[in-house]
C-alpha atoms as a PDB file:
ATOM      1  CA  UNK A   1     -14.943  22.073  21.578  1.00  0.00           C
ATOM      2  CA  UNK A   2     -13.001  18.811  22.429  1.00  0.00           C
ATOM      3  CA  UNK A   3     -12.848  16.402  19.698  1.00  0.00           C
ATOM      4  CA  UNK A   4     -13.332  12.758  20.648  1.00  0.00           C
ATOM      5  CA  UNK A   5     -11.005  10.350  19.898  1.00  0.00           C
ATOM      6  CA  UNK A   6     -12.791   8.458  17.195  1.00  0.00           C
ATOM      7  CA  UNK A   7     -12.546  11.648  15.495  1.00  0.00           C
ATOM      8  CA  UNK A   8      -8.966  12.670  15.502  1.00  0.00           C
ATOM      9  CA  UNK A   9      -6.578  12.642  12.453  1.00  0.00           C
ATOM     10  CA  UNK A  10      -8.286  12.416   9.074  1.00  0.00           C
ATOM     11  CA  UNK A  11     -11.871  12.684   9.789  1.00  0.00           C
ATOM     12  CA  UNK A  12     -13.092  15.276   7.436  1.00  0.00           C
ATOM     13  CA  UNK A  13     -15.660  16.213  10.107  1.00  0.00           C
ATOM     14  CA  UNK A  14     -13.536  16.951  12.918  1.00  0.00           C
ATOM     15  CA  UNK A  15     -13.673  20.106  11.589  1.00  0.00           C
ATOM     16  CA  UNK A  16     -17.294  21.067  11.933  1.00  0.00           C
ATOM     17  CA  UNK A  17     -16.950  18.971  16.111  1.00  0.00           C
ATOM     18  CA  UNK A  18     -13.743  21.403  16.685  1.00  0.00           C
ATOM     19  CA  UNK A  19     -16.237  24.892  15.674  1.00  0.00           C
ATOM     20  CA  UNK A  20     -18.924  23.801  17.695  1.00  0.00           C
ATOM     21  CA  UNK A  21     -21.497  22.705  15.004  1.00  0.00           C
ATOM     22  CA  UNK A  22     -21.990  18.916  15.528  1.00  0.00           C
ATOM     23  CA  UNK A  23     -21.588  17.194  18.969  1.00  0.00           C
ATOM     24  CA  UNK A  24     -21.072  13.440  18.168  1.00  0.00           C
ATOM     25  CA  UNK A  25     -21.717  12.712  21.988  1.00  0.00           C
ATOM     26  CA  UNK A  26     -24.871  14.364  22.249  1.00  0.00           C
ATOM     27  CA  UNK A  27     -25.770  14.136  18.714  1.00  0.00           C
ATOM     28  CA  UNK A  28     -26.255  18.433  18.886  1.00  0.00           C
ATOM     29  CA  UNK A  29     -26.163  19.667  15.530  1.00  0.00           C
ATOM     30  CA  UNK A  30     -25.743  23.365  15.058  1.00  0.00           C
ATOM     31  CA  UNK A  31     -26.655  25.682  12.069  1.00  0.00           C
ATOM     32  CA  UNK A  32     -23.494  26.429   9.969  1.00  0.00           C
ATOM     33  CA  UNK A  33     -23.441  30.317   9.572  1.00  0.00           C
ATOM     34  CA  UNK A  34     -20.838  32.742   8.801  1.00  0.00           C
ATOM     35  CA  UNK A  35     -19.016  33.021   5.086  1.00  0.00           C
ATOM     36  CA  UNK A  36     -16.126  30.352   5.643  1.00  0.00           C
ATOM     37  CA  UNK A  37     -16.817  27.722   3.130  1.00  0.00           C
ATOM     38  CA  UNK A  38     -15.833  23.928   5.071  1.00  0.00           C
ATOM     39  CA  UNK A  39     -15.717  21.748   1.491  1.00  0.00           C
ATOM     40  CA  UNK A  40     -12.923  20.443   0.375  1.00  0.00           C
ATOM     41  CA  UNK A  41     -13.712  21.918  -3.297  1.00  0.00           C
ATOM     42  CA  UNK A  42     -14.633  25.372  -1.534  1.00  0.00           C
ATOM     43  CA  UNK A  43     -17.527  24.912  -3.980  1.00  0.00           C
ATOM     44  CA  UNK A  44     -20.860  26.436  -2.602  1.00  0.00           C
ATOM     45  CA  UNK A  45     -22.793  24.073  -4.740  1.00  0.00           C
ATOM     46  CA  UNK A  46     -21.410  21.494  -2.295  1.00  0.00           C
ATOM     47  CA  UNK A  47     -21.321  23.652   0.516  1.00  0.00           C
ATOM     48  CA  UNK A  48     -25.367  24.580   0.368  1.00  0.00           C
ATOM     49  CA  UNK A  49     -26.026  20.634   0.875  1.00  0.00           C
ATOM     50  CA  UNK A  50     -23.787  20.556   4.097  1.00  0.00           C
ATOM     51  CA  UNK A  51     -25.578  23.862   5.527  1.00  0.00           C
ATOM     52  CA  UNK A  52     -29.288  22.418   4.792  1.00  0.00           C
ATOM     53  CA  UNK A  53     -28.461  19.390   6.576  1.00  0.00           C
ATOM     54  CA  UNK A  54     -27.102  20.740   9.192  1.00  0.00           C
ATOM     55  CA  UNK A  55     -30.220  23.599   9.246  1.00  0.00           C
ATOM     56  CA  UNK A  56     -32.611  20.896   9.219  1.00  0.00           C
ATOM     57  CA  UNK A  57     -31.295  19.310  11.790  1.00  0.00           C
ATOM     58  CA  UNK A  58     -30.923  21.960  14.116  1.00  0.00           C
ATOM     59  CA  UNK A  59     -33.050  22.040  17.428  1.00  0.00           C
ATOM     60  CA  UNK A  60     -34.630  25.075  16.640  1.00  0.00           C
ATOM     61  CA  UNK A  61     -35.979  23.636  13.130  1.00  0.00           C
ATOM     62  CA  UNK A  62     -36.066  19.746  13.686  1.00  0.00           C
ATOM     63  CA  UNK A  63     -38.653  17.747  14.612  1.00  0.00           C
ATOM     64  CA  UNK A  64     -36.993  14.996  16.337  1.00  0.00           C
ATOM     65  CA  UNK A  65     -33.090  16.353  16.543  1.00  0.00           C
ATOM     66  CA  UNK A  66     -32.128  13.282  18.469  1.00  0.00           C
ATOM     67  CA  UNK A  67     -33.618  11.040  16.565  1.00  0.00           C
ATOM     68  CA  UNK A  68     -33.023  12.633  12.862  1.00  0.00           C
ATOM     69  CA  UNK A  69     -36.506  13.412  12.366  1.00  0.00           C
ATOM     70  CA  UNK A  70     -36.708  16.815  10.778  1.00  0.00           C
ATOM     71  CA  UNK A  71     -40.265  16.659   9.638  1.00  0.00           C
ATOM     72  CA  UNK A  72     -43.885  14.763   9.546  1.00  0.00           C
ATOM     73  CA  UNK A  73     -44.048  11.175  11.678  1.00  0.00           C
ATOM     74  CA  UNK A  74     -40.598  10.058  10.836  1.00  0.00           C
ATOM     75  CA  UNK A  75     -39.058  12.394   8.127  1.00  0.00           C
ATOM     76  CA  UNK A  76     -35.140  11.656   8.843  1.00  0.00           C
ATOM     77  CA  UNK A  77     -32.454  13.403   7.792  1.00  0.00           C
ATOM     78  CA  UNK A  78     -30.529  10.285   7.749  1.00  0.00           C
ATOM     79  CA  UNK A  79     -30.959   6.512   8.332  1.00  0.00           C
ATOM     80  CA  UNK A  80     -28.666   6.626  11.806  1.00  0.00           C
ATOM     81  CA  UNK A  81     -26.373   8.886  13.198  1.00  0.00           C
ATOM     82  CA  UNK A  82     -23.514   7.293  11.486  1.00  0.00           C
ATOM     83  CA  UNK A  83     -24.954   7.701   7.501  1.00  0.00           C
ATOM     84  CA  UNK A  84     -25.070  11.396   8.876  1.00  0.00           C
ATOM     85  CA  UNK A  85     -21.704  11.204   9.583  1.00  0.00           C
ATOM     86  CA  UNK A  86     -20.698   9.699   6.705  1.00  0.00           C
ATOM     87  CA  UNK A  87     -22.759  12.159   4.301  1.00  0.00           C
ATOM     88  CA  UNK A  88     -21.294  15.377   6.116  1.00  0.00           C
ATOM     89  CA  UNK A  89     -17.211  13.236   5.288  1.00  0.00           C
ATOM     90  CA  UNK A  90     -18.787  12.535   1.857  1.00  0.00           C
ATOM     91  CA  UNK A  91     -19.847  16.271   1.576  1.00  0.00           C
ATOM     92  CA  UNK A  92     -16.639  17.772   2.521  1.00  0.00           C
ATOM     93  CA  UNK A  93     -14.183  16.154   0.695  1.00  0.00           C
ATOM     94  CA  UNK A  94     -16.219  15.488  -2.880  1.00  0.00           C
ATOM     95  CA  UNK A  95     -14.642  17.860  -5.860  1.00  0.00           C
ATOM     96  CA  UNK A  96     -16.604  19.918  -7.846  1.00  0.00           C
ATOM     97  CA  UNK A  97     -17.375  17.282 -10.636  1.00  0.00           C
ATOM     98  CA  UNK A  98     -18.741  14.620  -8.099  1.00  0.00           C
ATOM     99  CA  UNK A  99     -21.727  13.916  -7.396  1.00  0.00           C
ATOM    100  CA  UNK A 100     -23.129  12.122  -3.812  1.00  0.00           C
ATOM    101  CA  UNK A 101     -26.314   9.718  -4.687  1.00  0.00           C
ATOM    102  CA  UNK A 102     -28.105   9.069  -1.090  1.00  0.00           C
ATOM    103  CA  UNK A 103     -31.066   6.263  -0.905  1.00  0.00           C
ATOM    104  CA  UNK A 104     -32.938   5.966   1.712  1.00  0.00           C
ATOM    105  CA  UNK A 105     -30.557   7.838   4.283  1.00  0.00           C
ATOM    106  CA  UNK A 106     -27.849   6.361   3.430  1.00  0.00           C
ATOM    107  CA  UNK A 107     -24.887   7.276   1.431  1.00  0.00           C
ATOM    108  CA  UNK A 108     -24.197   4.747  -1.763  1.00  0.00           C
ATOM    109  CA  UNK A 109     -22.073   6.014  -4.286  1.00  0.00           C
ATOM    110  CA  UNK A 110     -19.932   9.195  -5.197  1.00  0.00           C
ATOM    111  CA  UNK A 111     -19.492   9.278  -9.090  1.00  0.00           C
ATOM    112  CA  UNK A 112     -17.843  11.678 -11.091  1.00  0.00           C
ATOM    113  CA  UNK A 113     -19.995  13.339 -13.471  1.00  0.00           C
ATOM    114  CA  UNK A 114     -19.117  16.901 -14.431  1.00  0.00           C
ATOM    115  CA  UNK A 115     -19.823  20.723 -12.636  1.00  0.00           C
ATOM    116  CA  UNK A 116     -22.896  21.008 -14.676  1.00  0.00           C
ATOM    117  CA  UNK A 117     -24.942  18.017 -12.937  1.00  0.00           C
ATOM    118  CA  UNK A 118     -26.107  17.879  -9.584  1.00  0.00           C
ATOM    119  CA  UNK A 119     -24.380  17.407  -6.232  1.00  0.00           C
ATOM    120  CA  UNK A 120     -26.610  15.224  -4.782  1.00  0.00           C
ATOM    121  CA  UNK A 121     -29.182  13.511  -5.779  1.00  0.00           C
ATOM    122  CA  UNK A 122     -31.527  11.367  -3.256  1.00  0.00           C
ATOM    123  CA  UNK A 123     -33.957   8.832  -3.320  1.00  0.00           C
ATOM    124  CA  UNK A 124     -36.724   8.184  -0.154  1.00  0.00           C
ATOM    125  CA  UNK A 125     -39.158   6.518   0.633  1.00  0.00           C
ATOM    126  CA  UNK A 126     -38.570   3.812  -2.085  1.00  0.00           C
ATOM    127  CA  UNK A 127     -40.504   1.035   0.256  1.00  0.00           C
ATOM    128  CA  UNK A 128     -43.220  -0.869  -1.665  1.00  0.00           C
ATOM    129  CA  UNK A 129     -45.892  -1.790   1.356  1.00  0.00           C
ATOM    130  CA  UNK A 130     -46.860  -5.003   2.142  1.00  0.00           C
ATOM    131  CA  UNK A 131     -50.204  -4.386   1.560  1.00  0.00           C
ATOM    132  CA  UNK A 132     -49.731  -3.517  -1.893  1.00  0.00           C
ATOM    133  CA  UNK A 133     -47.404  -6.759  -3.079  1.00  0.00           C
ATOM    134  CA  UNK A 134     -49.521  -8.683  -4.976  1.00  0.00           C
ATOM    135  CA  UNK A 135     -52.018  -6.312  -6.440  1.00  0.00           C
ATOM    136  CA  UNK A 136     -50.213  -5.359  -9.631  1.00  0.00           C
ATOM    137  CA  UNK A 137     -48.375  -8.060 -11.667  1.00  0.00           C
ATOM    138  CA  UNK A 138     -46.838  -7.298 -14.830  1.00  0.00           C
ATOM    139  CA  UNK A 139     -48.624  -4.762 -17.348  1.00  0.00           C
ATOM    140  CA  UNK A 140     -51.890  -5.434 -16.103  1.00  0.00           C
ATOM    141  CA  UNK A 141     -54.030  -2.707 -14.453  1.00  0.00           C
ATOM    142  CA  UNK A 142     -54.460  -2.612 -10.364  1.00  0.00           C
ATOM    143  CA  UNK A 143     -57.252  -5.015  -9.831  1.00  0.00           C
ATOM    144  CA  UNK A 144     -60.300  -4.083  -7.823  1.00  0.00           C
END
């Protein structure tokens, strides 16, 4: 597959456009199969998070694949197209002590922990509703 331009020389997923599993024009995301491991690290504890997101997001699985919704109403995968990008370059070049903390979609932070805590850890759906500011203040139990 042709790489676009954007993507050329240093992009750690150029990679996964060159093989055919993620279109960045047509936003196609393939399932990663096969035994070749694509991390950086060539650690599988990294390398299971890159396949599930790309599984998820796979026509055949996902909701919405256009519009990252793998699940439910709005389920996403990622906040836009680009914090998928930058998850799957997070993903691929983070060692085997790091570990990727995602909120809301969105990649914040890689820190370097050690190889015996997680990979990832996420965070969703964090959104207090507007309805519900207001009815709790302090210590003081939900009011009727």
């Amino acid at each position: 597959m042709s790489v676009p331009q954007k993507y050329r020389g240093g992009r750690p997923i150029e990679e996964l456009i060159s093989a055919g599993y993620y279109d960045p024009e047509t936003r196609a995301v393939h399932i990663i199969t096969g035994t070749e491991i694509h991390v950086h690290s060539r650690d599988w504890q990294l390398e299971g998070p890159l396949r599930m997101l790309f599984h998820v997001l796979d026509p055949a699985v996902a909701k919405d694949p256009k519009n990252l919704i793998v699940y439910g109403g709005t389920g996403k995968a990622a906040r836009s197209w680009e914090d998928f990008e930058a998850i799957v370059d997070s993903l691929l070049t983070m060692d085997s002590e790091d570990t990727l903390v995602i909120q809301s979609g969105q990649p914040v932070a890689i820190w370097k922990l050690s190889k015996y805590t997680p990979r990832v850890l996420m965070s969703n759906a964090m959104l207090v509703p507007k309805w519900l500011i207001g009815r709790y203040s302090g210590n003081s139990r939900p009011r009727d």
